[in-house]
PDB file of N, CA and C in Angstrom:
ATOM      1  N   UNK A   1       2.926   1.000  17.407  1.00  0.00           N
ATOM      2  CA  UNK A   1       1.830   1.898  17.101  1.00  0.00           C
ATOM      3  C   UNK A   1       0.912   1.224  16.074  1.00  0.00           C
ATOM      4  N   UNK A   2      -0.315   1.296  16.190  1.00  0.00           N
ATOM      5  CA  UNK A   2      -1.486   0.999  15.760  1.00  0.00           C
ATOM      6  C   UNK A   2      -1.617   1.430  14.387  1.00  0.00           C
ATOM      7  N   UNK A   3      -1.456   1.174  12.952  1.00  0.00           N
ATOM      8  CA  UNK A   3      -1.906   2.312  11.871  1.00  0.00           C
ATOM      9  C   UNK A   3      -3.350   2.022  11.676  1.00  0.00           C
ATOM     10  N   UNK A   4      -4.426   2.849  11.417  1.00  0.00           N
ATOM     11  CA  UNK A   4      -5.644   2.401  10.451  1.00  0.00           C
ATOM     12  C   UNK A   4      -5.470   2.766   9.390  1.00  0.00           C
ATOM     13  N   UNK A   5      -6.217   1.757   8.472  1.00  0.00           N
ATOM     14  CA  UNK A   5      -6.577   2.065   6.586  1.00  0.00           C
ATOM     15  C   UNK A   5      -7.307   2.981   6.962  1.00  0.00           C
ATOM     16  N   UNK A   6      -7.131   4.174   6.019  1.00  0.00           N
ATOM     17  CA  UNK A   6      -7.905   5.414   5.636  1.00  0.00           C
ATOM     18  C   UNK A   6      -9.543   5.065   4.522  1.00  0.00           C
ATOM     19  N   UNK A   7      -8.973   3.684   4.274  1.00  0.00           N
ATOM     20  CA  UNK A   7     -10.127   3.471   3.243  1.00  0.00           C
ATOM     21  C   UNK A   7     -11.066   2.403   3.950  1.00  0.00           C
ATOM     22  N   UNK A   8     -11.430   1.824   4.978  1.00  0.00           N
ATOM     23  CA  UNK A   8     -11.469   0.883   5.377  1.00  0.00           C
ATOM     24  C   UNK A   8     -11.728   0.623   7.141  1.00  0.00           C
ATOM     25  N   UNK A   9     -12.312  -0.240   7.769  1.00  0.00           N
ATOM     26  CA  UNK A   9     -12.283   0.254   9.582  1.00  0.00           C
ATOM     27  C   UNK A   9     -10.456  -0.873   9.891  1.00  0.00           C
ATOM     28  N   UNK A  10      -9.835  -1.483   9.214  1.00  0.00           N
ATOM     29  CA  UNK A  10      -8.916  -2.260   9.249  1.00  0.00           C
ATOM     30  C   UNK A  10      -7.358  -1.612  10.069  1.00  0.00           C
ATOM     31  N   UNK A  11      -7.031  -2.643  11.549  1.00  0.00           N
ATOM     32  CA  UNK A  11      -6.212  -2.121  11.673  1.00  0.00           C
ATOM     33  C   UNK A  11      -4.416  -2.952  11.565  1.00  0.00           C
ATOM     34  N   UNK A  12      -3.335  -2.284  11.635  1.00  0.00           N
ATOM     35  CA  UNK A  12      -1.940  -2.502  11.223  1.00  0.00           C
ATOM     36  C   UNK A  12      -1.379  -2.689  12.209  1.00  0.00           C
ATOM     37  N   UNK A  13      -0.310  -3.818  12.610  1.00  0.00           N
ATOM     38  CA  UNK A  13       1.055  -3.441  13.335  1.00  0.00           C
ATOM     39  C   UNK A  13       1.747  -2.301  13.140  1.00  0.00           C
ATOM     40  N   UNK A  14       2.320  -2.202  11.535  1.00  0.00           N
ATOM     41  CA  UNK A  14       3.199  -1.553  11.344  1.00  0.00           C
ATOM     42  C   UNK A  14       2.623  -1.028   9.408  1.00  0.00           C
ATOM     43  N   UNK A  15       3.543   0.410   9.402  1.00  0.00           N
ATOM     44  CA  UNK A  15       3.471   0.883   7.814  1.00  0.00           C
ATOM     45  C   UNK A  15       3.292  -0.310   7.257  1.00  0.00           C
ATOM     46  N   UNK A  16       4.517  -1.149   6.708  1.00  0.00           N
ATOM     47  CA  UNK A  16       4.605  -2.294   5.531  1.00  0.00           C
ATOM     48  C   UNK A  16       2.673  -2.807   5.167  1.00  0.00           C
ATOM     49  N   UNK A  17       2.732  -3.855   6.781  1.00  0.00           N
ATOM     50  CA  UNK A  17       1.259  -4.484   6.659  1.00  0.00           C
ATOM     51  C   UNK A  17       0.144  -3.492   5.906  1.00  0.00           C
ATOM     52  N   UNK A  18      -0.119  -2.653   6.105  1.00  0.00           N
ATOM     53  CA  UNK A  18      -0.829  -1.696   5.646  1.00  0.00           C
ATOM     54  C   UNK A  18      -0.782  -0.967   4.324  1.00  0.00           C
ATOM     55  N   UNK A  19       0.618  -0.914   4.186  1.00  0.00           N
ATOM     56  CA  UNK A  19       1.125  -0.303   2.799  1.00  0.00           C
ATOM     57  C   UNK A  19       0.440  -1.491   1.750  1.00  0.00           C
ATOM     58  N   UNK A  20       0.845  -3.258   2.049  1.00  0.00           N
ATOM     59  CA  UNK A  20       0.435  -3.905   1.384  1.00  0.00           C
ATOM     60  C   UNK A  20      -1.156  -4.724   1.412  1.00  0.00           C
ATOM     61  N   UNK A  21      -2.162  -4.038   2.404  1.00  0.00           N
ATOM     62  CA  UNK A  21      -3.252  -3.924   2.592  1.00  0.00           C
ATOM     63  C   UNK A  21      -4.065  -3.279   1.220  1.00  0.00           C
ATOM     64  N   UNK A  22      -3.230  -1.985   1.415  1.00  0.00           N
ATOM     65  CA  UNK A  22      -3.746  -0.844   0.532  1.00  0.00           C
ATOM     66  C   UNK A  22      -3.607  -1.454  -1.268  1.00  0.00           C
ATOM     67  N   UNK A  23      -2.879  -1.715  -1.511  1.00  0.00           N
ATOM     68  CA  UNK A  23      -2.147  -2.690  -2.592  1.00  0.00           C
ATOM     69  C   UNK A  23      -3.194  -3.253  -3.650  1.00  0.00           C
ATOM     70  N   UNK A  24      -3.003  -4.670  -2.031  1.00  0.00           N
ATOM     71  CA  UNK A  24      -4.189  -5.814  -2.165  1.00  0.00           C
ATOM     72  C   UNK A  24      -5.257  -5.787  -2.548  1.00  0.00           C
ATOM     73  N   UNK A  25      -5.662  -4.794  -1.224  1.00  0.00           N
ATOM     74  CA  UNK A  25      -6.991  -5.200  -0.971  1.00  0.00           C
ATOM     75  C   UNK A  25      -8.013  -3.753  -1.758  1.00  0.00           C
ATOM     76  N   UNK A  26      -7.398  -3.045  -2.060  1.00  0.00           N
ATOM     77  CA  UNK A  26      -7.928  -1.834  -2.274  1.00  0.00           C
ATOM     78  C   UNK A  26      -7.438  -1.293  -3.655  1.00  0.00           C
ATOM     79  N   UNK A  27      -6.519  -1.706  -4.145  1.00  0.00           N
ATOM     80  CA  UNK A  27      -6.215  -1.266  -5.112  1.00  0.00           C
ATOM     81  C   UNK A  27      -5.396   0.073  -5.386  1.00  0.00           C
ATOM     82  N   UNK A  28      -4.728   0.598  -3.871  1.00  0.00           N
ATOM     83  CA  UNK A  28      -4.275   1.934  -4.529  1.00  0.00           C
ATOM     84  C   UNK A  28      -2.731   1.673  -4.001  1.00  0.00           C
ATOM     85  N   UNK A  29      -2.096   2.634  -5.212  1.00  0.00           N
ATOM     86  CA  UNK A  29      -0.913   3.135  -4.739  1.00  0.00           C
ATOM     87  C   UNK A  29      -0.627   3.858  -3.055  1.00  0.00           C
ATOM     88  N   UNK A  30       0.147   3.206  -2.080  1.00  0.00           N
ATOM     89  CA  UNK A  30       0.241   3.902  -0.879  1.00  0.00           C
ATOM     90  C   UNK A  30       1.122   5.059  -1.276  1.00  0.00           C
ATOM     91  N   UNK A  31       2.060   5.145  -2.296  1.00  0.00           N
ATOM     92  CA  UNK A  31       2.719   6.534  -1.706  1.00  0.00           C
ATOM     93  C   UNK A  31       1.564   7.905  -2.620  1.00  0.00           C
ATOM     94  N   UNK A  32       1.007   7.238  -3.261  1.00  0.00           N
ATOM     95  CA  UNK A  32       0.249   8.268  -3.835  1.00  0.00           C
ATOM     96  C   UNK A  32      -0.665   8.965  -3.006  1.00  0.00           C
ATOM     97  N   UNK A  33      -1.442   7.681  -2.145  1.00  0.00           N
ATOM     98  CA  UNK A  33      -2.401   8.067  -1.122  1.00  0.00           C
ATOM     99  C   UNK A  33      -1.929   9.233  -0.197  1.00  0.00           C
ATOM    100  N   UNK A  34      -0.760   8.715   0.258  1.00  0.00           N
ATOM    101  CA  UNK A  34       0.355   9.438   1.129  1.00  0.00           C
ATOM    102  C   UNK A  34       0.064  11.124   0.818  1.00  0.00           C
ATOM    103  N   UNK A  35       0.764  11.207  -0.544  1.00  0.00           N
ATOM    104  CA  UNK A  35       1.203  12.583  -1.198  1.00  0.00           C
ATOM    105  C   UNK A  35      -0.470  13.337  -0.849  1.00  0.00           C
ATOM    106  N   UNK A  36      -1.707  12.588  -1.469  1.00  0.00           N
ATOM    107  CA  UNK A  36      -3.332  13.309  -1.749  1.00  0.00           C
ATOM    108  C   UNK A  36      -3.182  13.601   0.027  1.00  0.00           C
ATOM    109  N   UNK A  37      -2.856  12.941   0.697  1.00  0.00           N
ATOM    110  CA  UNK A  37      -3.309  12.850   2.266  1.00  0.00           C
ATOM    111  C   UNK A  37      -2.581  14.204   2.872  1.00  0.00           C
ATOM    112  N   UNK A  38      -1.421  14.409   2.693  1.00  0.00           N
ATOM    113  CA  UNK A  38      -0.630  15.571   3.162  1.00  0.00           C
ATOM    114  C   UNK A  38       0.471  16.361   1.850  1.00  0.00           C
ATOM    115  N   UNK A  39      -0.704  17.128   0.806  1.00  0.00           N
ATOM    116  CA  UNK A  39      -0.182  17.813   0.047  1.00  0.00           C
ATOM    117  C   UNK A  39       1.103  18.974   0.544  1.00  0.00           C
ATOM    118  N   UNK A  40       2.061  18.961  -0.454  1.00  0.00           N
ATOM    119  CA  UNK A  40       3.221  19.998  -0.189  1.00  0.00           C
ATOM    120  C   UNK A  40       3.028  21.188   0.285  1.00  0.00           C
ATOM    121  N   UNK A  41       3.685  21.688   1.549  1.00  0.00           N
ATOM    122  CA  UNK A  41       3.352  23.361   2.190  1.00  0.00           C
ATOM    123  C   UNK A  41       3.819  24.050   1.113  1.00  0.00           C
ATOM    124  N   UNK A  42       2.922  25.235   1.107  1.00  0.00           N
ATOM    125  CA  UNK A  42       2.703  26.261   0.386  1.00  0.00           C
ATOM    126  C   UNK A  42       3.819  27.510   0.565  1.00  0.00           C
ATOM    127  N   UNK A  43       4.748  27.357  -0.053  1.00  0.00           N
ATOM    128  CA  UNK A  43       6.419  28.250   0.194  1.00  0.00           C
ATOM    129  C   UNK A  43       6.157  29.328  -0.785  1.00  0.00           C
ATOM    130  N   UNK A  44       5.561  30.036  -0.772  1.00  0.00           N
ATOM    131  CA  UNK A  44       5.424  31.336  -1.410  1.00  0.00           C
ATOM    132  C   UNK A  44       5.964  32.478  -0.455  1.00  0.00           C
TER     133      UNK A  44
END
């Protein structure tokens, strides 16, 4: 499966390549991105 950077038109083989794309080339934490991208369901 294909990943794209969310920040970027750049595409991935796999998570890792991308995880260390994000890193590199961009400067951000991937699991942080992760968490902003799909905040925790709302269990009230």
């Amino acid at each position: 499966m294909v990943r794209h950077c969310p920040r970027c038109e750049l595409r991935f083989r796999d998570d890792s390549e991308l995880k260390q794309h994000l890193v590199f080339d961009h400067g951000v934490d991937p699991e942080k991105l992760e968490r902003d991208q799909y905040p925790p369901a709302d269990t009230r």
